[in-house]
N, C-alpha and C. Protein backbone atom coordinates (compact mmCIF):
# COMPACT_ATOMS: atom_id res chain seq x y z
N UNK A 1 7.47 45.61 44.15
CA UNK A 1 7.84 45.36 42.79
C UNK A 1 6.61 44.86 42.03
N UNK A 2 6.89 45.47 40.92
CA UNK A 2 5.11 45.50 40.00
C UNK A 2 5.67 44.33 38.48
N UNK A 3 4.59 42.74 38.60
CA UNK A 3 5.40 42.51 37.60
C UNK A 3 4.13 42.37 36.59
N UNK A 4 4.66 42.31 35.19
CA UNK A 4 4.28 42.73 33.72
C UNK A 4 3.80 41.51 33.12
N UNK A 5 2.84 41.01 33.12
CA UNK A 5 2.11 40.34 32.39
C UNK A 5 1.97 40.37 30.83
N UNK A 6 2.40 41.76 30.01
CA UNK A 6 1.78 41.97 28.89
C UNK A 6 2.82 41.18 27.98
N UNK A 7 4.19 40.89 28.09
CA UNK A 7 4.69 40.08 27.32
C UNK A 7 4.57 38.64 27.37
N UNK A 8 3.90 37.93 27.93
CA UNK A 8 3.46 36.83 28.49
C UNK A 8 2.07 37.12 27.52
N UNK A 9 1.63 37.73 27.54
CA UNK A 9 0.00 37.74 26.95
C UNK A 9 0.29 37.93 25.88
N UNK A 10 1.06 38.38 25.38
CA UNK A 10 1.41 38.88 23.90
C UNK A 10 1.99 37.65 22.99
N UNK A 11 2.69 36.86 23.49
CA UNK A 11 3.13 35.45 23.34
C UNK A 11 1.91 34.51 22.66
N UNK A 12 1.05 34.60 24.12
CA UNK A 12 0.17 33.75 24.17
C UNK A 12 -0.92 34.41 22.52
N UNK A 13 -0.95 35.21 22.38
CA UNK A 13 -2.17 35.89 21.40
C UNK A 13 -1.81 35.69 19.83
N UNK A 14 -0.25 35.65 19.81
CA UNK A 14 1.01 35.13 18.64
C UNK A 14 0.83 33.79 18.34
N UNK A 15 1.10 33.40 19.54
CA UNK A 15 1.11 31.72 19.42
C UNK A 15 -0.43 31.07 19.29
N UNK A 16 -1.88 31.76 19.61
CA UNK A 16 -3.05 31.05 19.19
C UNK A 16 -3.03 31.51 18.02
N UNK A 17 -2.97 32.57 17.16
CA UNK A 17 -2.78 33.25 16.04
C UNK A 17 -2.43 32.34 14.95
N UNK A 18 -1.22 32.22 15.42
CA UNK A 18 -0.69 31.41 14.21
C UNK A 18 -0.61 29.58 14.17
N UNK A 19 -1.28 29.12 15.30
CA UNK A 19 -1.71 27.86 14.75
C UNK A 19 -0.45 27.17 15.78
N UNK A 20 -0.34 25.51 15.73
CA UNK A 20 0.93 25.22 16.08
C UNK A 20 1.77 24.81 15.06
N UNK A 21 3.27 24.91 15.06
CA UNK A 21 3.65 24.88 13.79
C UNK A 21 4.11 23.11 13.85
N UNK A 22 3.91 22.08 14.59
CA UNK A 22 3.83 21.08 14.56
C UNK A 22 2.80 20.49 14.24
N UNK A 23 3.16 18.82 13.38
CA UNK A 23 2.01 18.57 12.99
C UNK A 23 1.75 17.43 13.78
N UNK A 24 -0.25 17.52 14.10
CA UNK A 24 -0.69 16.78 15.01
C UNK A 24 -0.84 15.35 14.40
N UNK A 25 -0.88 14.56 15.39
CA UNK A 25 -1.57 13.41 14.89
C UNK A 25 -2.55 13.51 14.14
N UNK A 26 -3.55 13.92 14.95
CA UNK A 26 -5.08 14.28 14.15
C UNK A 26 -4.78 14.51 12.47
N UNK A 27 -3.93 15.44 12.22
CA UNK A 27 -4.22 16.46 10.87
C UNK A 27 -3.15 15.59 10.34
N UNK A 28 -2.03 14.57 10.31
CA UNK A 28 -1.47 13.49 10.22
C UNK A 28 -2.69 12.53 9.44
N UNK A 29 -3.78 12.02 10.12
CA UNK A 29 -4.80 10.79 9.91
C UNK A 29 -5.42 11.65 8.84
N UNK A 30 -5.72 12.81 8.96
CA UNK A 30 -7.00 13.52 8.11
C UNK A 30 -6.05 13.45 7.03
N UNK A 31 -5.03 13.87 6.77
CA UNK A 31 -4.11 13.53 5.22
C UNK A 31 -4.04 12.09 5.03
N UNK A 32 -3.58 11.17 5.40
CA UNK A 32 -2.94 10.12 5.20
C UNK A 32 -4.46 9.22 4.57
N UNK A 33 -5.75 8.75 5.81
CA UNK A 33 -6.37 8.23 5.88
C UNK A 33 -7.47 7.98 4.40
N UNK A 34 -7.30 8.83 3.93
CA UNK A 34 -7.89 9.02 2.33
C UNK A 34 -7.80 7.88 1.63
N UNK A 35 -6.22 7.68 1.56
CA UNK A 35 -5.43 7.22 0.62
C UNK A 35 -5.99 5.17 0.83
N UNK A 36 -6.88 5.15 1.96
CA UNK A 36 -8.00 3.90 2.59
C UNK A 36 -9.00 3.43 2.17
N UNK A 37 -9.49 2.38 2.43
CA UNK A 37 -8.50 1.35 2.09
C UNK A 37 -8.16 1.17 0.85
N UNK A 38 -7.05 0.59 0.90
CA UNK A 38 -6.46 -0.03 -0.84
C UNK A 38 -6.93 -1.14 -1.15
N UNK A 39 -6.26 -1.54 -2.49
CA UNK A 39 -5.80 -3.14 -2.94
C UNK A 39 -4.69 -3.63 -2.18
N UNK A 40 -4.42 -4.94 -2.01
CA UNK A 40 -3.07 -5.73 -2.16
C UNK A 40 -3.25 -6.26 -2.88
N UNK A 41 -2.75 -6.12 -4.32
CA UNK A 41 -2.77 -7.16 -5.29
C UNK A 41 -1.96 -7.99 -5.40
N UNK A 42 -2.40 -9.38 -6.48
CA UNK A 42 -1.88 -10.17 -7.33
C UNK A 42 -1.05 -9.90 -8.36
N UNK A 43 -0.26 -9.38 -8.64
CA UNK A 43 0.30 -8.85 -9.83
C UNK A 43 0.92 -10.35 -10.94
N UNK A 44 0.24 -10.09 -12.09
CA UNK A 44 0.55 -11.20 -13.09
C UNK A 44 1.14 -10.48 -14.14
N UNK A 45 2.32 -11.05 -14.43
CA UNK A 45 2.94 -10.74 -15.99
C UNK A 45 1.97 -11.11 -17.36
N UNK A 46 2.42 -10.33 -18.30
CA UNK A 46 1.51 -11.32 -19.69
C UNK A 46 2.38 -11.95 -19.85
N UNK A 47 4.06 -12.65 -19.82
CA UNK A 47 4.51 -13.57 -19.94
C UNK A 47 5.29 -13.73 -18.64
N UNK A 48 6.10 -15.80 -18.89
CA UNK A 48 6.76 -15.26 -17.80
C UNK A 48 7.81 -17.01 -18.37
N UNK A 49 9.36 -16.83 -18.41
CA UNK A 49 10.13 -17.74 -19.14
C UNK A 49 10.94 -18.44 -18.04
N UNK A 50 10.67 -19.88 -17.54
CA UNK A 50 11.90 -20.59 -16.70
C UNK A 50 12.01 -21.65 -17.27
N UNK A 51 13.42 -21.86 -16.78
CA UNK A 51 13.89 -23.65 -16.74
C UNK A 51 12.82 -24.35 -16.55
N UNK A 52 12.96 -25.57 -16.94
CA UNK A 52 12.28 -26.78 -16.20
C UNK A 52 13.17 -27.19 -14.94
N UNK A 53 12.73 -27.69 -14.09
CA UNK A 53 13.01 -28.42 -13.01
C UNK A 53 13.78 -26.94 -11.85
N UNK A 54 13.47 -25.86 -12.67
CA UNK A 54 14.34 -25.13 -11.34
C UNK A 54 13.33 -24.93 -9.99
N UNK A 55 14.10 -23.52 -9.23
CA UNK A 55 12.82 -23.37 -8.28
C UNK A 55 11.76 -22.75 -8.82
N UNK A 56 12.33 -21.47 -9.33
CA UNK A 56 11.49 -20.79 -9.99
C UNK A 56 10.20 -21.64 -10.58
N UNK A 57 10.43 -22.46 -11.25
CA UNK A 57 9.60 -23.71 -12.23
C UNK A 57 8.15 -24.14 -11.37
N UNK A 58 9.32 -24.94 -10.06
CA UNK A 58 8.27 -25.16 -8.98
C UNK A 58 7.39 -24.09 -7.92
N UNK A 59 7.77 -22.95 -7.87
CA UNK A 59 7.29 -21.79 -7.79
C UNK A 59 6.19 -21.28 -8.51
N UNK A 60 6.27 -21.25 -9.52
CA UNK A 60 5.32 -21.03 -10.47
C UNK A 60 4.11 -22.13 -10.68
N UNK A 61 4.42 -23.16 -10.73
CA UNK A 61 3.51 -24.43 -10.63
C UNK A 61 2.18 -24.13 -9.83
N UNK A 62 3.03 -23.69 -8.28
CA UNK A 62 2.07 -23.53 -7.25
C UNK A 62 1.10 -22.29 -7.37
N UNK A 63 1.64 -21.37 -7.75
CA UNK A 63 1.19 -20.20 -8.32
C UNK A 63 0.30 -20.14 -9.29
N UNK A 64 0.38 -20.60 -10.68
CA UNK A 64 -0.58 -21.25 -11.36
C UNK A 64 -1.77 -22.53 -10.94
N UNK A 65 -1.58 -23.25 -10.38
CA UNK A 65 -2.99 -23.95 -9.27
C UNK A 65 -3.58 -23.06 -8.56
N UNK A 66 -3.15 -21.98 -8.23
CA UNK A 66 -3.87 -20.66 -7.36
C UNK A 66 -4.84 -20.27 -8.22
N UNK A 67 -3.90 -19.66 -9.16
CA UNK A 67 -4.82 -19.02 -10.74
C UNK A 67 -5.72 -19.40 -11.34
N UNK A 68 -5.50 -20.88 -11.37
CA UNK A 68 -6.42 -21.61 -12.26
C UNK A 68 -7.57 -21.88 -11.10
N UNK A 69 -7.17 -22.81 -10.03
CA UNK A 69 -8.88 -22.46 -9.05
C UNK A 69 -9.70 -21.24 -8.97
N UNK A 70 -9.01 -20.08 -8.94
CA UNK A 70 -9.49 -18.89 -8.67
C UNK A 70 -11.06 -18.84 -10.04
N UNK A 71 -9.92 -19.25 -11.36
CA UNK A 71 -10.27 -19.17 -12.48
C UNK A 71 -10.44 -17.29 -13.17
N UNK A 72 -9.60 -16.78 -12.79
CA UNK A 72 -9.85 -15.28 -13.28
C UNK A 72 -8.60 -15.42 -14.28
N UNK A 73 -7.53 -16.06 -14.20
CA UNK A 73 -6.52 -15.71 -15.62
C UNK A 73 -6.45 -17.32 -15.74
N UNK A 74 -6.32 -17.12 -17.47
CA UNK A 74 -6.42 -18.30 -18.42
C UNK A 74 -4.30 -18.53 -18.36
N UNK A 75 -3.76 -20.03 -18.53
CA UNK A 75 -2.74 -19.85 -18.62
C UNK A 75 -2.12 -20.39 -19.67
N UNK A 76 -1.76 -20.68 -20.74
CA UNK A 76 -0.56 -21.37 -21.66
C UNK A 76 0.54 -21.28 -21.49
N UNK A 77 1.02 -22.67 -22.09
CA UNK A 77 2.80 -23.02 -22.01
C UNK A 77 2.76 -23.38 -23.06
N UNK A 78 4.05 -22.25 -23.52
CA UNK A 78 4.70 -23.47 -24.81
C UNK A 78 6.19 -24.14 -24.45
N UNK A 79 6.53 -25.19 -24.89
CA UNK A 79 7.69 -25.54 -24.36
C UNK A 79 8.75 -25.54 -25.76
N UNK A 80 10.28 -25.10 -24.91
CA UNK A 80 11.34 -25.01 -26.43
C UNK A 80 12.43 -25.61 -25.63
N UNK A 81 12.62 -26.48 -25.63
CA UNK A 81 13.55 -27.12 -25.07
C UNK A 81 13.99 -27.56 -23.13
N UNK A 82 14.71 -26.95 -23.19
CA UNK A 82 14.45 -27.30 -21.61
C UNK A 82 13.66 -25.76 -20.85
N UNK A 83 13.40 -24.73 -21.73
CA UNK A 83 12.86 -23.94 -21.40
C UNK A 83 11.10 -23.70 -21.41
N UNK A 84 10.28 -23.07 -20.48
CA UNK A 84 8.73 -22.90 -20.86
C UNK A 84 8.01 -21.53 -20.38
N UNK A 85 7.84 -21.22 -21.83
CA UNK A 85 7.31 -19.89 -21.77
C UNK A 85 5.42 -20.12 -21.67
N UNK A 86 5.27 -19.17 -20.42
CA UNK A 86 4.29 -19.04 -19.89
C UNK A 86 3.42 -17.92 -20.22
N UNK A 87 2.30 -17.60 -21.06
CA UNK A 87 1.68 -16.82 -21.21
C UNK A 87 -0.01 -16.74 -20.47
N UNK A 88 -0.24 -15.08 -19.87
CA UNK A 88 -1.06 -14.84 -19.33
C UNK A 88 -2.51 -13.98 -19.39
N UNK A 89 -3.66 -14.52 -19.51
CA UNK A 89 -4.96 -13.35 -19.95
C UNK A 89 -5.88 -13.29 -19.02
N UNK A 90 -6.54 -12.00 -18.83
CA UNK A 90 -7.78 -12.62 -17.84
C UNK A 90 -8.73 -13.21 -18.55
N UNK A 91 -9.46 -13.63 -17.52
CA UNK A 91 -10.72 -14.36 -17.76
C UNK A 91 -12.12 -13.79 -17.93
N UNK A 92 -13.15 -14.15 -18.31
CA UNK A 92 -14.04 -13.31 -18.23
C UNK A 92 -14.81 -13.46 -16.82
N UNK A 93 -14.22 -14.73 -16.07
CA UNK A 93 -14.51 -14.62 -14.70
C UNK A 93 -14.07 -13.85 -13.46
N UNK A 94 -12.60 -12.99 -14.26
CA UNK A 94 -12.12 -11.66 -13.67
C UNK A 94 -12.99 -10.77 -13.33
N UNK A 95 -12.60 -10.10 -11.73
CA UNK A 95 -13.53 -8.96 -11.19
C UNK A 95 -13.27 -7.91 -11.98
N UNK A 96 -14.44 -6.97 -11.49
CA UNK A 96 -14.21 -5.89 -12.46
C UNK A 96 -13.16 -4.78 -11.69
N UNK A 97 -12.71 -5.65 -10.57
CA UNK A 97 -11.66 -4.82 -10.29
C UNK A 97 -10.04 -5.31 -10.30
N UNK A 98 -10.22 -5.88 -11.54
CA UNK A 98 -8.88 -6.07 -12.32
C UNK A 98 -8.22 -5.14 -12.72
N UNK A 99 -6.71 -4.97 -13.05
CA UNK A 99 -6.67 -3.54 -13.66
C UNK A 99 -5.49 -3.86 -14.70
N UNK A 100 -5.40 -3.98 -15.67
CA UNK A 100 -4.43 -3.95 -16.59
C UNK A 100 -3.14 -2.67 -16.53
N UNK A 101 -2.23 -3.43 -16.47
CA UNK A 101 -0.76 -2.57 -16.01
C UNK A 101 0.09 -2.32 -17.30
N UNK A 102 1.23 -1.82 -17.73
CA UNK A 102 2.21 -1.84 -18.95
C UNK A 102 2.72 -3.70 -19.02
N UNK A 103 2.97 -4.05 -17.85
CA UNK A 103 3.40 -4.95 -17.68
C UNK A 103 2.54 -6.23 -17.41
N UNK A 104 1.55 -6.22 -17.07
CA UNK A 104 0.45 -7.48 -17.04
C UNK A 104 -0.93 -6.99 -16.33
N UNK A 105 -1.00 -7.32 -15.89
CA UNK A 105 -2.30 -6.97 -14.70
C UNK A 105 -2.19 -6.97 -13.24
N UNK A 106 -2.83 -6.92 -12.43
CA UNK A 106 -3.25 -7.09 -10.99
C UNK A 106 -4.70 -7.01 -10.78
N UNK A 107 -4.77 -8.48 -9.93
CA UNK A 107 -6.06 -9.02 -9.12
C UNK A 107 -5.93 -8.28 -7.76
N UNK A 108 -6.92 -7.99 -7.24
CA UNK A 108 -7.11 -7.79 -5.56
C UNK A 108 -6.84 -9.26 -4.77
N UNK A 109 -6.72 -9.32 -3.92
CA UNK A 109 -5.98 -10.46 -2.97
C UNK A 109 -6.63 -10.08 -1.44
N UNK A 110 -6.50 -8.63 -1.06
CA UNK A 110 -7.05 -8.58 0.00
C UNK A 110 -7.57 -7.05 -0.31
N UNK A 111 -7.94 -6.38 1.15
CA UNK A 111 -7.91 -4.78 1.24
C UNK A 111 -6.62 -4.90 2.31
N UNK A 112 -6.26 -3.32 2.46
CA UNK A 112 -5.33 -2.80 3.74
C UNK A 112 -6.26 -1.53 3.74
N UNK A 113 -6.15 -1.84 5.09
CA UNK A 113 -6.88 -0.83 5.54
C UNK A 113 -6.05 0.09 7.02
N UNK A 114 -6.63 1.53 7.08
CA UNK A 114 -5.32 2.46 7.88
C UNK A 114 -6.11 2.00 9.31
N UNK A 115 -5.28 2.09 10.43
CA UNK A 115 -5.49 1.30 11.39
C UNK A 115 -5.35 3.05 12.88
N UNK A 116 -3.70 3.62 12.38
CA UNK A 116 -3.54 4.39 13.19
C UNK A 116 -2.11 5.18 12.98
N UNK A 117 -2.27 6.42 13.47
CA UNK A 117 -0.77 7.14 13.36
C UNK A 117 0.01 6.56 14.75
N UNK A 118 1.67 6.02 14.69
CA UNK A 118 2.11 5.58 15.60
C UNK A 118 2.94 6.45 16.53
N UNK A 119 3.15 7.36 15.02
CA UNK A 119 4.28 8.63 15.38
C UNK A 119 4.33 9.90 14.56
N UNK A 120 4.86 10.71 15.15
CA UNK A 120 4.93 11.82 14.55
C UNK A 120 6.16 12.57 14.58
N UNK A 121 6.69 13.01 13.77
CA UNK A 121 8.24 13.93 13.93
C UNK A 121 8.48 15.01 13.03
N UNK A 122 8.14 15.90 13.49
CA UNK A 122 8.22 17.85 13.22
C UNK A 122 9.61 18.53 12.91
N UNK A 123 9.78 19.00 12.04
CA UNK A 123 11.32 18.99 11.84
C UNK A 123 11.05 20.91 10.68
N UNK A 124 10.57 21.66 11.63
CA UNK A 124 10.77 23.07 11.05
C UNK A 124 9.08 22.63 10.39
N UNK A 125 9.23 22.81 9.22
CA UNK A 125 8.14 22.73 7.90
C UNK A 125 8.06 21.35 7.04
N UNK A 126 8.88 20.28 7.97
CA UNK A 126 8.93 18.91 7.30
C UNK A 126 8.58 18.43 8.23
N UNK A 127 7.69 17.15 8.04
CA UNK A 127 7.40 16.26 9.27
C UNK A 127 7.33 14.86 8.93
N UNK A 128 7.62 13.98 9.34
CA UNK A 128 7.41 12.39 9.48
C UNK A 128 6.54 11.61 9.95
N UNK A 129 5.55 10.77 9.76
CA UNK A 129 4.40 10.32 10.34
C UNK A 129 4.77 8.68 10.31
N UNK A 130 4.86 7.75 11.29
CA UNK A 130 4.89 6.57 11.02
C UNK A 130 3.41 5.77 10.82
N UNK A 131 2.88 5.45 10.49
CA UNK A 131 1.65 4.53 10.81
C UNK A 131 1.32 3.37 9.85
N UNK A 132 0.39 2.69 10.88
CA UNK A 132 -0.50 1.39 10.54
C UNK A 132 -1.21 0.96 9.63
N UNK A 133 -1.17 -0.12 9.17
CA UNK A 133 -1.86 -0.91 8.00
C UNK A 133 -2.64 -1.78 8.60
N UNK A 134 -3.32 -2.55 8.05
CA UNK A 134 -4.24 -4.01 8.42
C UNK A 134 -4.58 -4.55 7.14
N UNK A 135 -3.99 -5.80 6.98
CA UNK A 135 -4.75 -6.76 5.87
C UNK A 135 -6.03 -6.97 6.48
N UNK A 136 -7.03 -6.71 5.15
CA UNK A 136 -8.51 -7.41 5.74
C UNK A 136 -9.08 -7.85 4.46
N UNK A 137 -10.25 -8.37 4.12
CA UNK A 137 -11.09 -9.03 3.47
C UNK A 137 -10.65 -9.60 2.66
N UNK A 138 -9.85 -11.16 2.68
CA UNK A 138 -9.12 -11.70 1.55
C UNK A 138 -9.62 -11.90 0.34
N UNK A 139 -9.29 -12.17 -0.89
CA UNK A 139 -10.10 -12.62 -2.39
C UNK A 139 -9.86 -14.19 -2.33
N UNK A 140 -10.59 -14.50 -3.15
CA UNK A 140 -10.31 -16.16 -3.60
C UNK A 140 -8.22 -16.55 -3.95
N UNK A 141 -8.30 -15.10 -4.10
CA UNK A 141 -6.75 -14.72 -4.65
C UNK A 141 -5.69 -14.51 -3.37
N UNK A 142 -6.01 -14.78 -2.35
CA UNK A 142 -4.82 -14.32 -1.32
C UNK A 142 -4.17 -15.77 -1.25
N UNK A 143 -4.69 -17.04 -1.61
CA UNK A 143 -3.46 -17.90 -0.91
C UNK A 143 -2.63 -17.98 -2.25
N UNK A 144 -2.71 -17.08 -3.06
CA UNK A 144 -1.49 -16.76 -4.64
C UNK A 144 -0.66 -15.63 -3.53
N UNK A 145 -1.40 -14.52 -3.28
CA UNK A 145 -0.85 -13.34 -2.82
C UNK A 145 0.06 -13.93 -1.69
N UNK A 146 -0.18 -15.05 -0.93
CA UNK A 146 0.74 -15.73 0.30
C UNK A 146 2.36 -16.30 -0.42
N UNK A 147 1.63 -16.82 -1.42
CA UNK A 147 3.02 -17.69 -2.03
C UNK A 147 3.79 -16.79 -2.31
N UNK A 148 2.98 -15.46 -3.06
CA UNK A 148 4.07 -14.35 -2.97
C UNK A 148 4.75 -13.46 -2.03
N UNK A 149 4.33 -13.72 -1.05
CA UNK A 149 4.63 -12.74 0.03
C UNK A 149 4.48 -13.53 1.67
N UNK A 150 5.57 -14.15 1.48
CA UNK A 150 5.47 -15.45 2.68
C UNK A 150 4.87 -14.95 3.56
N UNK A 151 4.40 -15.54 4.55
CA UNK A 151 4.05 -15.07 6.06
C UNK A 151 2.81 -14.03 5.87
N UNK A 152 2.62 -13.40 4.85
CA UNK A 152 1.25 -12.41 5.18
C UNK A 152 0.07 -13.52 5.80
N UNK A 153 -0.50 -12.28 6.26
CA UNK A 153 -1.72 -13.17 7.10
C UNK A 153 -2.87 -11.87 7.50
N UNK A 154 -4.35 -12.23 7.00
CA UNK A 154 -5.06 -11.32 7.42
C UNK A 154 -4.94 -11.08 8.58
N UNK A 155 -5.40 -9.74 8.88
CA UNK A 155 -5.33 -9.20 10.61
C UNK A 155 -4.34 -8.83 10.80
N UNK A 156 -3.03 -8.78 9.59
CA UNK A 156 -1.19 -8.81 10.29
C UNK A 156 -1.43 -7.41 10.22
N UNK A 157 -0.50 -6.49 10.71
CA UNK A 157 -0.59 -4.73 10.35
C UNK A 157 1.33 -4.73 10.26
N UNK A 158 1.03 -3.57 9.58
CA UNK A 158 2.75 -3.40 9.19
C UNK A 158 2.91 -2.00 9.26
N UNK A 159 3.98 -1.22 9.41
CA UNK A 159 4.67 -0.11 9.22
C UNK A 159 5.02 0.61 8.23
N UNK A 160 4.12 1.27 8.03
CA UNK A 160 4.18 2.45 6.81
C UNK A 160 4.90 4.17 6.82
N UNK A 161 5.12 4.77 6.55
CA UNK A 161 5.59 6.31 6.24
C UNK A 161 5.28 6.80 5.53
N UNK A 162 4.86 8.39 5.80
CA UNK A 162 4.76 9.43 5.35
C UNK A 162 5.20 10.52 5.65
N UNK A 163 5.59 11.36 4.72
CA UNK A 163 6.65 12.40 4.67
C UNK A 163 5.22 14.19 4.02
N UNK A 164 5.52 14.64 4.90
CA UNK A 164 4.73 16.17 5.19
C UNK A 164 5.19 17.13 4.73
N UNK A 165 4.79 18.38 4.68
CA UNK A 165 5.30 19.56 4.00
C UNK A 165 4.34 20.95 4.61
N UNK A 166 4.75 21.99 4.76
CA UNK A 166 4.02 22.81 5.83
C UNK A 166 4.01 23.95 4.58
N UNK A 167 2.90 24.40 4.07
CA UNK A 167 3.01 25.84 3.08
C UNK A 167 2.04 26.66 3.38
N UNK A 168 2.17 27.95 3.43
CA UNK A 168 1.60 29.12 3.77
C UNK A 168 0.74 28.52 4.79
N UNK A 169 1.20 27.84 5.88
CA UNK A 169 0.83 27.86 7.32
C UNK A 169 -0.14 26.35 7.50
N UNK A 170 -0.30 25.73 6.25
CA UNK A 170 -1.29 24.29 5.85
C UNK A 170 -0.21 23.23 5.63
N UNK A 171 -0.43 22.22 6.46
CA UNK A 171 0.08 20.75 6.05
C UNK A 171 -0.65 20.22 5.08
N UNK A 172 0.48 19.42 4.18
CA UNK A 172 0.62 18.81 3.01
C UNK A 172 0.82 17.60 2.96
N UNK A 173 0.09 16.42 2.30
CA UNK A 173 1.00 15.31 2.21
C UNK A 173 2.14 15.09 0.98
N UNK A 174 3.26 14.70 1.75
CA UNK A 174 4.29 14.92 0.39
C UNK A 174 3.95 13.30 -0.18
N UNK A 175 3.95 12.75 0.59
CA UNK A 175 4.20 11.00 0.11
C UNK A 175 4.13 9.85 0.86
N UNK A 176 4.15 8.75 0.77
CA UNK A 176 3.66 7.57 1.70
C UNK A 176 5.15 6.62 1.23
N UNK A 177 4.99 5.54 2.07
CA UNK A 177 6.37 4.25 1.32
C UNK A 177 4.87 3.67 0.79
N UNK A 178 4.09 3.31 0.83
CA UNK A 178 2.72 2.61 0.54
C UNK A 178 3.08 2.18 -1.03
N UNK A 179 3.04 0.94 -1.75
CA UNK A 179 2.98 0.94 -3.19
C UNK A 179 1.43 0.69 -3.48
N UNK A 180 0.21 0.63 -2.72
CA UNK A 180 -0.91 0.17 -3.44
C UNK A 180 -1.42 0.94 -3.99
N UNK A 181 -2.52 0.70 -4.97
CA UNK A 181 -3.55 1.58 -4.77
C UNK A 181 -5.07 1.93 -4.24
N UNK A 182 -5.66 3.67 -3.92
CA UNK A 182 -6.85 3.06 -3.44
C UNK A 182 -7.77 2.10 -4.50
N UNK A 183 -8.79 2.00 -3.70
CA UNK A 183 -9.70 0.74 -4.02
C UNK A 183 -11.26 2.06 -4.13
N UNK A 184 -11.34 1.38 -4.98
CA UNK A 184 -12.76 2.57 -5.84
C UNK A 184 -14.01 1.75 -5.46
């Protein structure tokens, strides 16, 4: 009995041909890794209105001693009763990588930087990528960025996603959960 190799080879010549239709880690990092490192910012309102004596109140207190050591945003209060409206500007001791928003501004606080793909999940022409962050190089501004965001801590890494897209035979990045931005 004589056996046939040529559909076996024919497979094989299809399948180097056209690439694998899963996406690798590798080509995962080469999309994602761009988007490296970011900001974690400070985000400041141009105003901002509480009670006296609430938490919020005392919240803000601490938050403003951040600001003001830092010295990059100037702060005023006016007071109207049991209420105090808080208004916010930068300083001219602000970096030049401040960035004015619709809504107030944002200071840098730290970088995040991409660390590693953890996972990968192939689903036809859609794919899922889990991966790594790292807080690194804090600003004068991270123990504001702490009050906001309990527990951060340089060196911490966290769990991010991205969502893929496969067209005329090329992976795509569709999107990240990531809210920062890069850092120029």
């Amino acid at each position: 009995m004589r056996l046939t190799f040529l559909p076996a080879a024919v497979l094989l010549a299809l399948t180097a041909a056209c690439g694998s239709s899963s996406l690798s880690r590798s080509t995962a990092e080469k999309l994602i890794k761009p988007d490296y490192p970011a900001v974690a910012p400070v985000r400041v309102p141009r105003s901002a209105s509480v009670e006296k004596g609430s938490a919020k109140f005392t919240e803000l207190q601490a938050i403003h001693a951040g600001l003001q050591k830092d010295g990059s945003v100037a702060i005023t209060a006016k007071e109207e009763g049991t209420k105090v409206t808080y208004a916010y500007a930068l300083t001219a001791k602000a970096s030049g990588a401040a960035k004015t928003t619709p809504s107030g501004f944002q200071l840098p606080a730290a970088d995040v930087e991409f660390q590693r793909i953890a996972s990968v999940e192939t689903r036809g022409n859609q794919a899922k990528a889990t991966y790594e962050v790292r807080l690194a190089r804090p600003t004068g501004l991270f123990p504001v960025f702490q009050l906001l965001h309990p527990g951060a801590k340089i060196g911490q890494t966290k769990l991010r996603h991205a969502e893929f897209d496969k067209q005329d035979g090329k992976w795509g990045l569709l999107k990240t959960d990531e809210k920062l931005e890069t850092k120029e």
